[in-house]
C-alpha atoms as a PDB file:
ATOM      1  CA  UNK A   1     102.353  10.954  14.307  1.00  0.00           C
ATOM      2  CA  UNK A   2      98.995   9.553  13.113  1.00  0.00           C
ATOM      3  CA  UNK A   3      97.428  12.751  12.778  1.00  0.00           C
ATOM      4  CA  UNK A   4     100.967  14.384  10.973  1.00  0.00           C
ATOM      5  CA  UNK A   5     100.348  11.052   8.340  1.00  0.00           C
ATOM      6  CA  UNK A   6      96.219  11.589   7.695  1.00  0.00           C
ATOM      7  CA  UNK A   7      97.416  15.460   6.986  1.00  0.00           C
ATOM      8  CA  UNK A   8     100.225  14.781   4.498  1.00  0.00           C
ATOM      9  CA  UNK A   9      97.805  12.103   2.596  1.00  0.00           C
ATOM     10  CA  UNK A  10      95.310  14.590   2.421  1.00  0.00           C
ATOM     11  CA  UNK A  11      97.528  17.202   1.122  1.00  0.00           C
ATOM     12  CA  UNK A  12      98.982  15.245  -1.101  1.00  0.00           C
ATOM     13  CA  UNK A  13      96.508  13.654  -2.679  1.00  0.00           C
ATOM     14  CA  UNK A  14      94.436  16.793  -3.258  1.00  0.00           C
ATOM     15  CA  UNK A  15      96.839  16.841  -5.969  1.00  0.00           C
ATOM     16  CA  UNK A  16      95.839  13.449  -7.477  1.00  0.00           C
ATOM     17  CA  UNK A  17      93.019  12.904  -9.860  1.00  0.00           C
ATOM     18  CA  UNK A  18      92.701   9.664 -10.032  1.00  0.00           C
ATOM     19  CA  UNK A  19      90.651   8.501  -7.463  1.00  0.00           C
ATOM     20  CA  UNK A  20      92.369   4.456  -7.173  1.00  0.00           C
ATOM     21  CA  UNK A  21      95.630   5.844  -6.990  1.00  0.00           C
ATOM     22  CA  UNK A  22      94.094   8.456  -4.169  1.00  0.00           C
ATOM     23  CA  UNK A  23      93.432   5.513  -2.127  1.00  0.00           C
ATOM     24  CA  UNK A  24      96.102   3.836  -3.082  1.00  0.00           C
ATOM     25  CA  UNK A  25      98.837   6.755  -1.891  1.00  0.00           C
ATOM     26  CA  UNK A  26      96.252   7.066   1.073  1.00  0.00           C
ATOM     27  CA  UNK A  27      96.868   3.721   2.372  1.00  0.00           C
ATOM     28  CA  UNK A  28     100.378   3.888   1.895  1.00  0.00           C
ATOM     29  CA  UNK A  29     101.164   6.813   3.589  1.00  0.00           C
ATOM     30  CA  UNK A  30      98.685   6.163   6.595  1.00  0.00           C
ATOM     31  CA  UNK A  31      99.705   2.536   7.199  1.00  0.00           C
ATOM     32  CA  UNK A  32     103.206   2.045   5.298  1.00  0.00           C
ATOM     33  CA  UNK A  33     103.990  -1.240   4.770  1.00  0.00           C
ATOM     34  CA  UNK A  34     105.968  -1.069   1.388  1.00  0.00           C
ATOM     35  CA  UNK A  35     106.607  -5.163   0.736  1.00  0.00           C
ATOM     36  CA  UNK A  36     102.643  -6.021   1.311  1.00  0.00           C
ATOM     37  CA  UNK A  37     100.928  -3.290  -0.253  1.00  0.00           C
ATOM     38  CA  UNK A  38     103.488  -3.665  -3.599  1.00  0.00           C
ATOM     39  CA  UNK A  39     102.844  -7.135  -3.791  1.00  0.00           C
ATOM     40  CA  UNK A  40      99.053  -6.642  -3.712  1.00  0.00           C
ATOM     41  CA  UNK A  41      98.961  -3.629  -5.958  1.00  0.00           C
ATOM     42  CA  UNK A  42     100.858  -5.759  -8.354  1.00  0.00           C
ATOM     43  CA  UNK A  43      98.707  -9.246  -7.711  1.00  0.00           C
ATOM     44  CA  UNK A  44      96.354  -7.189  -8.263  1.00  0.00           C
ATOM     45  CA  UNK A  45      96.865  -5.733 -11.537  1.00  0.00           C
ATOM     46  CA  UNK A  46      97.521  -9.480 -12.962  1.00  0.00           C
ATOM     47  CA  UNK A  47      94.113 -10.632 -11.503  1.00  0.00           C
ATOM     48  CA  UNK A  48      92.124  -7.579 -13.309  1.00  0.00           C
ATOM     49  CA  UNK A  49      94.228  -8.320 -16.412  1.00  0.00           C
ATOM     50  CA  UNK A  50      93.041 -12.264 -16.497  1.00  0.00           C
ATOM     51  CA  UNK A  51      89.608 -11.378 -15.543  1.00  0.00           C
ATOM     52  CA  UNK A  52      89.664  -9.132 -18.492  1.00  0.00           C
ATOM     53  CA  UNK A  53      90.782 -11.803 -20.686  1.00  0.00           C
ATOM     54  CA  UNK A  54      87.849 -14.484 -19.249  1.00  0.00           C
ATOM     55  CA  UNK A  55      85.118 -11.907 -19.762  1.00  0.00           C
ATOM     56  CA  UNK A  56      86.620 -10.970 -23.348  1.00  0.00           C
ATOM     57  CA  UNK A  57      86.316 -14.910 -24.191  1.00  0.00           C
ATOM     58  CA  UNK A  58      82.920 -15.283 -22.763  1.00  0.00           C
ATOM     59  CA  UNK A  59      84.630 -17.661 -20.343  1.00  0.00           C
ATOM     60  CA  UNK A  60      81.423 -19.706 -18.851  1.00  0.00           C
ATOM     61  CA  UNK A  61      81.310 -20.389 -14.910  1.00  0.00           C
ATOM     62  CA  UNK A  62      79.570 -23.449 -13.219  1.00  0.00           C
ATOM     63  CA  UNK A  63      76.883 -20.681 -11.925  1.00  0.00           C
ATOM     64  CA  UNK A  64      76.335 -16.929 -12.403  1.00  0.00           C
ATOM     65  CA  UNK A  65      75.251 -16.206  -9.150  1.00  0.00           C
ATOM     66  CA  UNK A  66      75.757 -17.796  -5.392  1.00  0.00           C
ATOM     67  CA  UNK A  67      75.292 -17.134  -2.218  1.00  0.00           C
ATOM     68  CA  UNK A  68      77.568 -17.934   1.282  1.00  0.00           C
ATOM     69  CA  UNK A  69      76.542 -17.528   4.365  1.00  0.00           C
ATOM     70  CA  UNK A  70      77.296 -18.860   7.747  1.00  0.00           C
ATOM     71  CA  UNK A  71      74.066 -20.163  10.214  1.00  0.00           C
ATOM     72  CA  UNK A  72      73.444 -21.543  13.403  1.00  0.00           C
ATOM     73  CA  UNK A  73      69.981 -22.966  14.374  1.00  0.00           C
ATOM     74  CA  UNK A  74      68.040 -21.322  11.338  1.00  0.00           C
ATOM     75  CA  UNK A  75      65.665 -24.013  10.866  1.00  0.00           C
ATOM     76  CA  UNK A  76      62.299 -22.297  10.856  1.00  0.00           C
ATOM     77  CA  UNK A  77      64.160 -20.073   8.357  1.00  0.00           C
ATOM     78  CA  UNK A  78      65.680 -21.694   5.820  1.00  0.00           C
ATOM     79  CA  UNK A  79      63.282 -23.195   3.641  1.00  0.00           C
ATOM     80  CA  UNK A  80      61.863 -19.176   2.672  1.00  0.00           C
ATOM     81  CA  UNK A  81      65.070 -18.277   2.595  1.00  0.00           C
ATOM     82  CA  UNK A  82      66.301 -20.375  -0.068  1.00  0.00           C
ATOM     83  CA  UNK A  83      63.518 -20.259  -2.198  1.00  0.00           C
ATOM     84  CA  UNK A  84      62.716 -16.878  -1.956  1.00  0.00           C
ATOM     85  CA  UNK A  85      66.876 -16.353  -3.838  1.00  0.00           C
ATOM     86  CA  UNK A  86      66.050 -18.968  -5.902  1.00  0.00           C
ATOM     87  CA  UNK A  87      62.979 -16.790  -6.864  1.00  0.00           C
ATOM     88  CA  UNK A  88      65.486 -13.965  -7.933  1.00  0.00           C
ATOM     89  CA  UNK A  89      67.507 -16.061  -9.931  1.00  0.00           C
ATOM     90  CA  UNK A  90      70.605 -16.839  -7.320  1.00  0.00           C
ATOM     91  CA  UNK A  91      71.598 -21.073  -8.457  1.00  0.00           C
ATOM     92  CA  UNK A  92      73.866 -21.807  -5.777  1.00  0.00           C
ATOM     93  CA  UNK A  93      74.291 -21.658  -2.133  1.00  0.00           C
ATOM     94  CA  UNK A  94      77.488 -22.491  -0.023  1.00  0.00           C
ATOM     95  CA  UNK A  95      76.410 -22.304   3.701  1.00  0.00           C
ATOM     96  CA  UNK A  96      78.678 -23.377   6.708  1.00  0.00           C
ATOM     97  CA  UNK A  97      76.676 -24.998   9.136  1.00  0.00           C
ATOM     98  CA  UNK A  98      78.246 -22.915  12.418  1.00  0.00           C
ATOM     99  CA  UNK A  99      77.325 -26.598  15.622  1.00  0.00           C
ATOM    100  CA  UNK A 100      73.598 -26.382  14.763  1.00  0.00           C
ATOM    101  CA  UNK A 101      71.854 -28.010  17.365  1.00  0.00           C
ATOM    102  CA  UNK A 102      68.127 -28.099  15.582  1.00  0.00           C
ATOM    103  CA  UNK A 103      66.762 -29.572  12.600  1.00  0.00           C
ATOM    104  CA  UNK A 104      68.612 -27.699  10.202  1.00  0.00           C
ATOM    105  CA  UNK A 105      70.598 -30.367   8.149  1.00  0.00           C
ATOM    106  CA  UNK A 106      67.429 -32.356   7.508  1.00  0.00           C
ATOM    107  CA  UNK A 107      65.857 -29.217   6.462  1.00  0.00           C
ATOM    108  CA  UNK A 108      68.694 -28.841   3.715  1.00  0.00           C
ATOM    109  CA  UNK A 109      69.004 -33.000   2.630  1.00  0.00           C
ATOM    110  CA  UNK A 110      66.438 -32.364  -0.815  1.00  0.00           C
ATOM    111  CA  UNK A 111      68.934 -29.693  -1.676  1.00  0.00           C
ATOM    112  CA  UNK A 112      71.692 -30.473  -0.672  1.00  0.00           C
ATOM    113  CA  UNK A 113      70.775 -33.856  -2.998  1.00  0.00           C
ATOM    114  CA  UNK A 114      70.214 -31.655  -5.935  1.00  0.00           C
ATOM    115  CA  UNK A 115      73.028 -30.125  -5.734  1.00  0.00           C
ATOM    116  CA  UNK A 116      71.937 -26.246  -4.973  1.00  0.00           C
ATOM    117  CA  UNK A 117      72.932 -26.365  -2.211  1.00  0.00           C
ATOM    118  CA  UNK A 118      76.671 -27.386   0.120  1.00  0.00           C
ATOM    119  CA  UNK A 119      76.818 -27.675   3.548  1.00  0.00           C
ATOM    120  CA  UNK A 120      80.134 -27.190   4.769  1.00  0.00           C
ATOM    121  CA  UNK A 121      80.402 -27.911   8.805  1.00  0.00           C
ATOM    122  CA  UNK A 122      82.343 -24.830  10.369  1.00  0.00           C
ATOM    123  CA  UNK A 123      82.796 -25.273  13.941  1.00  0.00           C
ATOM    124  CA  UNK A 124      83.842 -23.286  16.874  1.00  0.00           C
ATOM    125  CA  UNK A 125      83.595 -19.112  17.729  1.00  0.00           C
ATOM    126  CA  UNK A 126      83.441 -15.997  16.037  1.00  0.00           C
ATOM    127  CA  UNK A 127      83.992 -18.794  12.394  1.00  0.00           C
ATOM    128  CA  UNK A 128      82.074 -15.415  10.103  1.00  0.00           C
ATOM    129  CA  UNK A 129      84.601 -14.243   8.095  1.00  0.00           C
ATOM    130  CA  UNK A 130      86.998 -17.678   8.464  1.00  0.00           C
ATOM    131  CA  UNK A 131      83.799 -19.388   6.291  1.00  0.00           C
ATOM    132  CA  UNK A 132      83.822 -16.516   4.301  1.00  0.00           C
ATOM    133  CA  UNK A 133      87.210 -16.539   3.157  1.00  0.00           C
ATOM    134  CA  UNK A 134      87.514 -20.737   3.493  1.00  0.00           C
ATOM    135  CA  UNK A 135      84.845 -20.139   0.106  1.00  0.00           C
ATOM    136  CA  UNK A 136      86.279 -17.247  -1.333  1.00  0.00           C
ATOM    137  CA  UNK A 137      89.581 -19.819  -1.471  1.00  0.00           C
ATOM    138  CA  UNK A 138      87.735 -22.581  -2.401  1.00  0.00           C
ATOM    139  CA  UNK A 139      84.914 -21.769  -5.026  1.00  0.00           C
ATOM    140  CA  UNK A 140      86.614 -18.456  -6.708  1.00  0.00           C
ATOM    141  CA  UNK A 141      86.141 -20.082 -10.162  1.00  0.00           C
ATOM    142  CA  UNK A 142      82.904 -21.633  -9.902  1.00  0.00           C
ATOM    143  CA  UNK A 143      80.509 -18.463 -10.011  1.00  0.00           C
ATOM    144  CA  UNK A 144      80.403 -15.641 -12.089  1.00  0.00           C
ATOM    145  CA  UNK A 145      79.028 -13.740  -8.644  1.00  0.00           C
ATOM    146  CA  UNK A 146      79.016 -14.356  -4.921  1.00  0.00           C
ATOM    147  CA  UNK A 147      76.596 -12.739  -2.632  1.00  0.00           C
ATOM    148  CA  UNK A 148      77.978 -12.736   1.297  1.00  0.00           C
ATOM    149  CA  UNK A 149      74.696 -12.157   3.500  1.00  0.00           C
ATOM    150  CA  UNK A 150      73.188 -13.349   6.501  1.00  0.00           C
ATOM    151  CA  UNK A 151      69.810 -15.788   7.038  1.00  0.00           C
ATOM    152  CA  UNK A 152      67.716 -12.597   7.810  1.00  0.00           C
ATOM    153  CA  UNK A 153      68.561 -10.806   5.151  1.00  0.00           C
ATOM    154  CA  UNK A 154      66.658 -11.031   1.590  1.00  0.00           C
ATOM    155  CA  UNK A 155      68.439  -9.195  -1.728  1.00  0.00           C
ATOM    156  CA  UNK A 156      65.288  -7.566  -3.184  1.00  0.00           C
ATOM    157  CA  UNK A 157      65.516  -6.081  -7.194  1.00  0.00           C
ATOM    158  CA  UNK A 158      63.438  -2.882  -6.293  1.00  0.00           C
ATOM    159  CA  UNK A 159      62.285  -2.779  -9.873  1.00  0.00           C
ATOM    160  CA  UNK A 160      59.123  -4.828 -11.066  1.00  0.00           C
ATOM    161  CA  UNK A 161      59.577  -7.580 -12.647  1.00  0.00           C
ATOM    162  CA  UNK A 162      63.571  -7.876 -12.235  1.00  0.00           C
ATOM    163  CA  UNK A 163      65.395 -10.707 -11.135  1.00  0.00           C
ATOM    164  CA  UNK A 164      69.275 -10.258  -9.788  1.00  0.00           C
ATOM    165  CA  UNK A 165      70.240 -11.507 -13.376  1.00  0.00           C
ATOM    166  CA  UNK A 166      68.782  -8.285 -14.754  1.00  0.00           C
ATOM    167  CA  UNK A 167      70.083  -6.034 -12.066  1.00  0.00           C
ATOM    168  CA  UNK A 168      73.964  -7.501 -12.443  1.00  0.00           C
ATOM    169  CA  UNK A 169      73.563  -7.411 -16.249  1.00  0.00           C
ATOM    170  CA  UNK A 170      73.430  -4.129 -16.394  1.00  0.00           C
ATOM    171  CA  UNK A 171      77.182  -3.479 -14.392  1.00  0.00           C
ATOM    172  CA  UNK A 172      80.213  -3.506 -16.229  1.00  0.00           C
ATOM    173  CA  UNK A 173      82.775  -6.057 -15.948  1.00  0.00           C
ATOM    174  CA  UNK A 174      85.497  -4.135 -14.305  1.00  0.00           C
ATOM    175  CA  UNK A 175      83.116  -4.025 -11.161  1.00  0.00           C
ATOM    176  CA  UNK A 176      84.614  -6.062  -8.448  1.00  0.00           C
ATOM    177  CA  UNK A 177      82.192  -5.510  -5.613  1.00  0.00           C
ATOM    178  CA  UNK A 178      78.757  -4.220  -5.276  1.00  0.00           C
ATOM    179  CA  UNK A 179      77.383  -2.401  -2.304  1.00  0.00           C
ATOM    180  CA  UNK A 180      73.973  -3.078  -1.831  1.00  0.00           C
ATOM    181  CA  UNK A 181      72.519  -0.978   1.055  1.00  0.00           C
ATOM    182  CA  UNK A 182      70.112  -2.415   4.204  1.00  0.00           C
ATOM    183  CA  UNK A 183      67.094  -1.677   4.872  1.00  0.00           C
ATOM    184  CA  UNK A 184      65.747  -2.163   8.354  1.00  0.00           C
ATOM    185  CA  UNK A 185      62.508  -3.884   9.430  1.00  0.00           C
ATOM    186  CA  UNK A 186      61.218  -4.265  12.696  1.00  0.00           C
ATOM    187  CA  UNK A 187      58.573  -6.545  14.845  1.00  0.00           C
ATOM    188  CA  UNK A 188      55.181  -5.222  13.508  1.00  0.00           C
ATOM    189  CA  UNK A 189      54.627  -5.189  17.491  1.00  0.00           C
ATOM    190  CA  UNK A 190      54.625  -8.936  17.574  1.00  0.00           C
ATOM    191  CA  UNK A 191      56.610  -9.846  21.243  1.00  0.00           C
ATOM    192  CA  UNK A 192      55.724 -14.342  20.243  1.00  0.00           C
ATOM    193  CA  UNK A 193      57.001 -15.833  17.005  1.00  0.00           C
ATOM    194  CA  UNK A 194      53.799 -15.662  14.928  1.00  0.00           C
ATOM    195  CA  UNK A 195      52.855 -18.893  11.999  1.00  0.00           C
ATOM    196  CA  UNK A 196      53.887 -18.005   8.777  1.00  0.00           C
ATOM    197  CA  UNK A 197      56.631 -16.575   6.662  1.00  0.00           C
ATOM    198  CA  UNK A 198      59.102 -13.621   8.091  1.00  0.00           C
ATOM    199  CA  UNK A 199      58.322 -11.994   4.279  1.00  0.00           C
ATOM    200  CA  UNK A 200      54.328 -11.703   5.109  1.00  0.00           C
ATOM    201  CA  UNK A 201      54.780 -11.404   8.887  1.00  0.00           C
ATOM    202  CA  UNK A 202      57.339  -8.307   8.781  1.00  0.00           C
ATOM    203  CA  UNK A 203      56.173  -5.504   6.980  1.00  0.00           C
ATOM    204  CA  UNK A 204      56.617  -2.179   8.984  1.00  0.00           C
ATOM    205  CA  UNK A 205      60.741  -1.006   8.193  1.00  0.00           C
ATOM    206  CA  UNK A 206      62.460   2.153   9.301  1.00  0.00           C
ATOM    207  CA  UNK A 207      61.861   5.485   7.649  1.00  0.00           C
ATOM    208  CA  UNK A 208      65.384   6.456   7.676  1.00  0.00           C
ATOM    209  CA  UNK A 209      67.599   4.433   5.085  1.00  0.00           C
ATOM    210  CA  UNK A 210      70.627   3.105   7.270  1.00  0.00           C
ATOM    211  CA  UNK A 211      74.348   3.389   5.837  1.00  0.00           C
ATOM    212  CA  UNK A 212      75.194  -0.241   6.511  1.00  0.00           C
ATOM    213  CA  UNK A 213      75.245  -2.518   3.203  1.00  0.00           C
ATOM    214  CA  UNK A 214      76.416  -6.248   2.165  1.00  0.00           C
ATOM    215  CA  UNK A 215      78.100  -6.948  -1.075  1.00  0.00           C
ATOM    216  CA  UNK A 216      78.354  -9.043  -4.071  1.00  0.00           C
ATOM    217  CA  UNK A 217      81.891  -9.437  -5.266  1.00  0.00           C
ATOM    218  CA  UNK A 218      83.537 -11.072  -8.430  1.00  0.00           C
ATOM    219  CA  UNK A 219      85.493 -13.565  -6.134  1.00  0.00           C
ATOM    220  CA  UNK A 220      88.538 -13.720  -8.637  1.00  0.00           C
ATOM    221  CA  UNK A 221      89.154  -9.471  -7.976  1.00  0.00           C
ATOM    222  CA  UNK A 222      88.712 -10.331  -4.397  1.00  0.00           C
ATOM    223  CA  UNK A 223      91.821 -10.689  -1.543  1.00  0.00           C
ATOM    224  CA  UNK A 224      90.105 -11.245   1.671  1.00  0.00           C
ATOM    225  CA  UNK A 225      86.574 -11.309   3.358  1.00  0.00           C
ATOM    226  CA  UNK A 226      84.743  -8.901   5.727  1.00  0.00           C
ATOM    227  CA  UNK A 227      81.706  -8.877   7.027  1.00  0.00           C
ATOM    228  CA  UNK A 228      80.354  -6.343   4.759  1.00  0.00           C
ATOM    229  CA  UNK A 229      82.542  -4.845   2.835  1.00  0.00           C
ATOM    230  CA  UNK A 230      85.300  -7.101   1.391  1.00  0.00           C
ATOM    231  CA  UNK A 231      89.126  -6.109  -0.002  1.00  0.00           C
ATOM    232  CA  UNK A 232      89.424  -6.279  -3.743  1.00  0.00           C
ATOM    233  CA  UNK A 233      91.515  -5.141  -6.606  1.00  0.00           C
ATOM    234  CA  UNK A 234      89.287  -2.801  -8.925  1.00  0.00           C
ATOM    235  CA  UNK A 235      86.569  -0.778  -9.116  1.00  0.00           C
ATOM    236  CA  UNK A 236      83.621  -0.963  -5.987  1.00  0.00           C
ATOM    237  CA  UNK A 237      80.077   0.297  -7.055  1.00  0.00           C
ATOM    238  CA  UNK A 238      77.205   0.930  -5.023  1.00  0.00           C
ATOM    239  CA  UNK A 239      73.423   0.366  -6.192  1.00  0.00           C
ATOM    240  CA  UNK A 240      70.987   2.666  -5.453  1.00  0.00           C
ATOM    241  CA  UNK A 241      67.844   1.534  -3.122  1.00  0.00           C
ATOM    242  CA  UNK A 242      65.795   1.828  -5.946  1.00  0.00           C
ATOM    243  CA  UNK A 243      67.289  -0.723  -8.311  1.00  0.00           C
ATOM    244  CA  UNK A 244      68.332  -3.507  -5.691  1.00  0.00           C
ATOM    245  CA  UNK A 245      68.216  -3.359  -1.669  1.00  0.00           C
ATOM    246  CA  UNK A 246      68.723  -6.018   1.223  1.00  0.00           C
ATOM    247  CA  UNK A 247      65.832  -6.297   3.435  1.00  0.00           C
ATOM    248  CA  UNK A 248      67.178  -7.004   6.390  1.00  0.00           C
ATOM    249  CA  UNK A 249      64.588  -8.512   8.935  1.00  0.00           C
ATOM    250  CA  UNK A 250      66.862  -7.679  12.225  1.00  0.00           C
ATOM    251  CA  UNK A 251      64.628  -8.110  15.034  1.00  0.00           C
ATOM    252  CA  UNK A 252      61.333 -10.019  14.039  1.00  0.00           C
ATOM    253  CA  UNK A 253      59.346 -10.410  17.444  1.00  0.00           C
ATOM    254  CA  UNK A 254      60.946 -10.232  20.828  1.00  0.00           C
ATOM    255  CA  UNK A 255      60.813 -14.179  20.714  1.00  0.00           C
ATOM    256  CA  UNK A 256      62.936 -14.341  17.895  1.00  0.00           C
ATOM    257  CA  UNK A 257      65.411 -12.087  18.921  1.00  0.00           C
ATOM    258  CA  UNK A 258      65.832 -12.745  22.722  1.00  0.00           C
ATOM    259  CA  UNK A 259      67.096 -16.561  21.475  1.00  0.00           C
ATOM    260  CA  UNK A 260      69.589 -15.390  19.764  1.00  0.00           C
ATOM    261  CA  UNK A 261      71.683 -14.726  22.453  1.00  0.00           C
ATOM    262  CA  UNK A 262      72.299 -18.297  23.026  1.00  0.00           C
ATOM    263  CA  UNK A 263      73.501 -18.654  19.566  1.00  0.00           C
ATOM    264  CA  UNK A 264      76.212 -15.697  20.248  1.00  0.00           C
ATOM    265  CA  UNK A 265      77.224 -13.364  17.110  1.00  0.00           C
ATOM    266  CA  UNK A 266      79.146 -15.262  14.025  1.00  0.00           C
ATOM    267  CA  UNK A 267      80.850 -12.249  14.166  1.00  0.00           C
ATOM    268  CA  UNK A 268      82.383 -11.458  17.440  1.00  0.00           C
ATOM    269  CA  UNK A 269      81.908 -14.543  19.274  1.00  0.00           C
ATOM    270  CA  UNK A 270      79.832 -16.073  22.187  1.00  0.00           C
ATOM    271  CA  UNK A 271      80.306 -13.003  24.915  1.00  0.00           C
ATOM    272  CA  UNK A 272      79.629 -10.451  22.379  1.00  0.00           C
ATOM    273  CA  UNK A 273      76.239 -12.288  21.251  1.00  0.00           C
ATOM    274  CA  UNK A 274      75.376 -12.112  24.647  1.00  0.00           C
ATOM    275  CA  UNK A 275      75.543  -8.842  25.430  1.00  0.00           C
ATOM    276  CA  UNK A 276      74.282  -7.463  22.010  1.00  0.00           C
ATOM    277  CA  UNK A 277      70.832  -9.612  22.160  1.00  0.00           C
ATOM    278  CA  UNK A 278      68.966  -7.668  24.994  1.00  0.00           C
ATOM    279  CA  UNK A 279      65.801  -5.844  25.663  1.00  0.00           C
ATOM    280  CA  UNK A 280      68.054  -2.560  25.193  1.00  0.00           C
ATOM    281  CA  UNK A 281      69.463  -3.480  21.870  1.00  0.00           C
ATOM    282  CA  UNK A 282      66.174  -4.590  20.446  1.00  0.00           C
ATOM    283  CA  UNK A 283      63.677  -2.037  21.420  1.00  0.00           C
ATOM    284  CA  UNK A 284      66.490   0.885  19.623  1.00  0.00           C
ATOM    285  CA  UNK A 285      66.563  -0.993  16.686  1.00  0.00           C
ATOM    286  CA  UNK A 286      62.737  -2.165  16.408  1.00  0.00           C
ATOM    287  CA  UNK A 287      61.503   0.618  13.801  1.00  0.00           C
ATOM    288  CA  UNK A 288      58.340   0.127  12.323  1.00  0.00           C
ATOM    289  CA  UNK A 289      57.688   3.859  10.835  1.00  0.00           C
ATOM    290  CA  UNK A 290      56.375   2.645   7.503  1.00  0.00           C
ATOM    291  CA  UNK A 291      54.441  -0.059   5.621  1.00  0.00           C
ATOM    292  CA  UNK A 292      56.496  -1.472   3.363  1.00  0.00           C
ATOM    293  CA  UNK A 293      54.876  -4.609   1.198  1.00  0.00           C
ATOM    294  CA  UNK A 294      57.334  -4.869  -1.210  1.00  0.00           C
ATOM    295  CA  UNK A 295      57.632  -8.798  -0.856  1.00  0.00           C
ATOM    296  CA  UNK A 296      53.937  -9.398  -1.925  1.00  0.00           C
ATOM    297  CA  UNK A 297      54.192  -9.889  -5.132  1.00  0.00           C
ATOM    298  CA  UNK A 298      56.447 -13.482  -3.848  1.00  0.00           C
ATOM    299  CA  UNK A 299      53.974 -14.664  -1.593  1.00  0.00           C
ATOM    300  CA  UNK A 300      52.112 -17.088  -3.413  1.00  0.00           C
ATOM    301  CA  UNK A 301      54.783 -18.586  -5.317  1.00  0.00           C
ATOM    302  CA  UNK A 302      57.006 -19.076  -1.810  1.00  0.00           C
ATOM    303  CA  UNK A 303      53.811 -20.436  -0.025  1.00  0.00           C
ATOM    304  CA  UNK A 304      53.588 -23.080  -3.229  1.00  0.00           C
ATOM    305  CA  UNK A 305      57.406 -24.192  -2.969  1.00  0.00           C
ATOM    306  CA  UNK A 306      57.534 -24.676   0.624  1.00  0.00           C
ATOM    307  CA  UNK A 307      54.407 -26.920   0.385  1.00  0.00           C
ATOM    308  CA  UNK A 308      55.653 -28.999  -1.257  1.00  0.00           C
END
C-alpha cells in the first residue's frame, strides 16, 4: 500500500507545476490525514498573509537576529562562541542550560546581566527539539531571525567583509527558512585538548562538502522544530557554501570528543550518546584533507574580547 501511494503521488503530480502544491498533494496522498493537514495549509496561509503585512509596515522586532541552542557542560566553549556571533552581527542568544554540571552559568552571568544573553534551565533527556520549540513558542515575535545550531558549530559569511546582516539582507521576505550547509572539520591530529581557541586550533576540514545543514527560520512562518530542518509555511531557500556556511567543529581532539559520551546526545538521549561517542565513530568522521583558515581574519578581535 505504501509503495501503490508514493506511485500515484508521483504520477500525479508530474502533472502539477507548482512546486508547493507538489508537496503539498505529495504529503497528502502519502500520509492522508485530511483534518490536520487542512488546518495547517490554512493556518498557514493566514500566517504568510500577516507576515506580509509586518514586513510591508516595516514592523520593527526587539532583535534582527538570535540564536537558540541547547548545551550541557560547554564551559571551555562558550565564551568564543558567543563572541565570535556577536562578531557576525547575531544580538541575541536564548540557550537552555540542558543539568550542566561545570562552570557554565558563571561563564554566562556578564551576559546574561546585559541582557544578550537568557538562560533558560531545561532539564532531563533527549530536551533538543522540546527547547527548540519551548522558544519557537515563546520568543516568535521578538526577532526578525532565529538561528537553531549547536555549541560546535560557527555560521561563517564566506564572503569578505560580510556580516550575517548582509548575507540575510539580500533574501526576500517570503523566505521562511534558510538552509545553510555544514562543513566538517576534524582534529588537526591533536588526541589532548590543546590551549587556545577551537577557531585557531582546528583548521584541517573535509574535502568533500557533506549534505547535512542547520537553518535560520522566520519563527512566525514556522509550526514546529527539528533538529535541522524545521516545518514551516512558505518558501525554504538554501545558501550556497560560498555566500554563508556552518563550520562545524565535530570532533576536535580525541579528548574532546571521548567526554562527550558522558554528556549523552541532546538529541536522542543518554544511551544513544553513549554509543555514538566512540573510537569508531570518531576516527570515520575525523577528516582533515584540507587547510582551511577561513576564521583568521577573527582571531585577534576574539583573542581581545575574551581577555577581557
Amino acid at each position: 500500500m505504501k509503495k501503490f501511494k508514493k506511485k500515484l503521488a508521483s504520477l500525479i503530480c508530474f502533472f502539477i507545476p507548482h512546486k508547493r502544491t507538489r508537496s503539498f498533494v505529495r504529503e497528502f496522498i502519502e500520509q492522508p490525514d485530511i483534518k490536520r493537514r487542512l488546518s495547517r495549509f490554512f493556518a498557514g496561509w493566514g500566517m504568510r498573509r500577516t507576515e506580509k503585512r509586518r514586513m510591508r509596515d516595516g514592523v520593527q522586532f526587539p532583535c534582527s537576529i538570535a540564536i537558540v541552542a541547547i548545551m550541557k557542560n560547554e564551559g571551555p566553549y562558550l565564551q568564543e562562541w558567543i563572541e565570535y556571533h556577536k562578531l557576525i552581527g547575531v544580538e541575541k542568544f536564548y540557550l537552555y542550560n540542558n543539568d550542566s554540571s561545570d562552570n557554565t552559568v558563571e561563564i554566562l552571568q556578564p551576559y546574561i546581566k546585559s541582557g544578550l544573553v537568557d538562560l533558560i534551565d531545561f532539564p532531563g533527556d533527549a530536551r533538543q527539539v522540546p527547547a527548540y520549540n519551548d522558544c519557537l513558542a515563546r520568543h516568535k515575535m521578538d526577532c526578525r531571525w532565529l538561528a537553531v545550531i549547536d555549541l560546535d558549530e560557527f555560521i561563517v559569511p564566506d564572503e569578505g567583509g560580510q556580516t550575517l546582516h548582509d548575507v540575510l539582507n539580500t533574501i526576500s521576505s517570503n523566505v521562511s527558512q534558510v538552509l545553510i550547509r555544514w562543513v566538517m572539520y576534524g582534529s588537526n591530529g591533536h588526541d589532548k585538548k590543546p590551549d587556545g581557541l577551537v577557531t585557531e586550533n582546528y583548521t584541517m576540514r573535509a574535502r568533500k562538502q557533506t549534505w547535512h545543514y542547520k537553518a535560520i527560520i522566520n519563527p512566525r512562518l514556522t509550526f514546529a522544530m527539528d533538529c535541522h530542518r524545521h516545518i514551516v509555511t512558505g518558501k525554504t531557500i538554501e545558501l550556497p557554501t560560498k555566500t554563508v556556511r556552518i563550520n562545524h567543529y565535530h570532533c576536535k581532539s580525541w579528548e574532546e570528543y571521548s567526554s562527550r559520551a558522558s554528556r549523552g546526545c541532546a538529541y536522542k538521549g543518554q544511551e544513544a550518546g553513549a554509543k555514538r561517542y566512540t573510537r569508531d565513530f570518531f576516527d570515520a568522521r575525523d577528516t582533515n584533507d584540507v587547510e582551511d583558515r577561513i576564521m583568521d581574519k577573527y582571531l585577534d578581535d576574539l583573542r581581545k574580547k575574551i581577555r577581557k
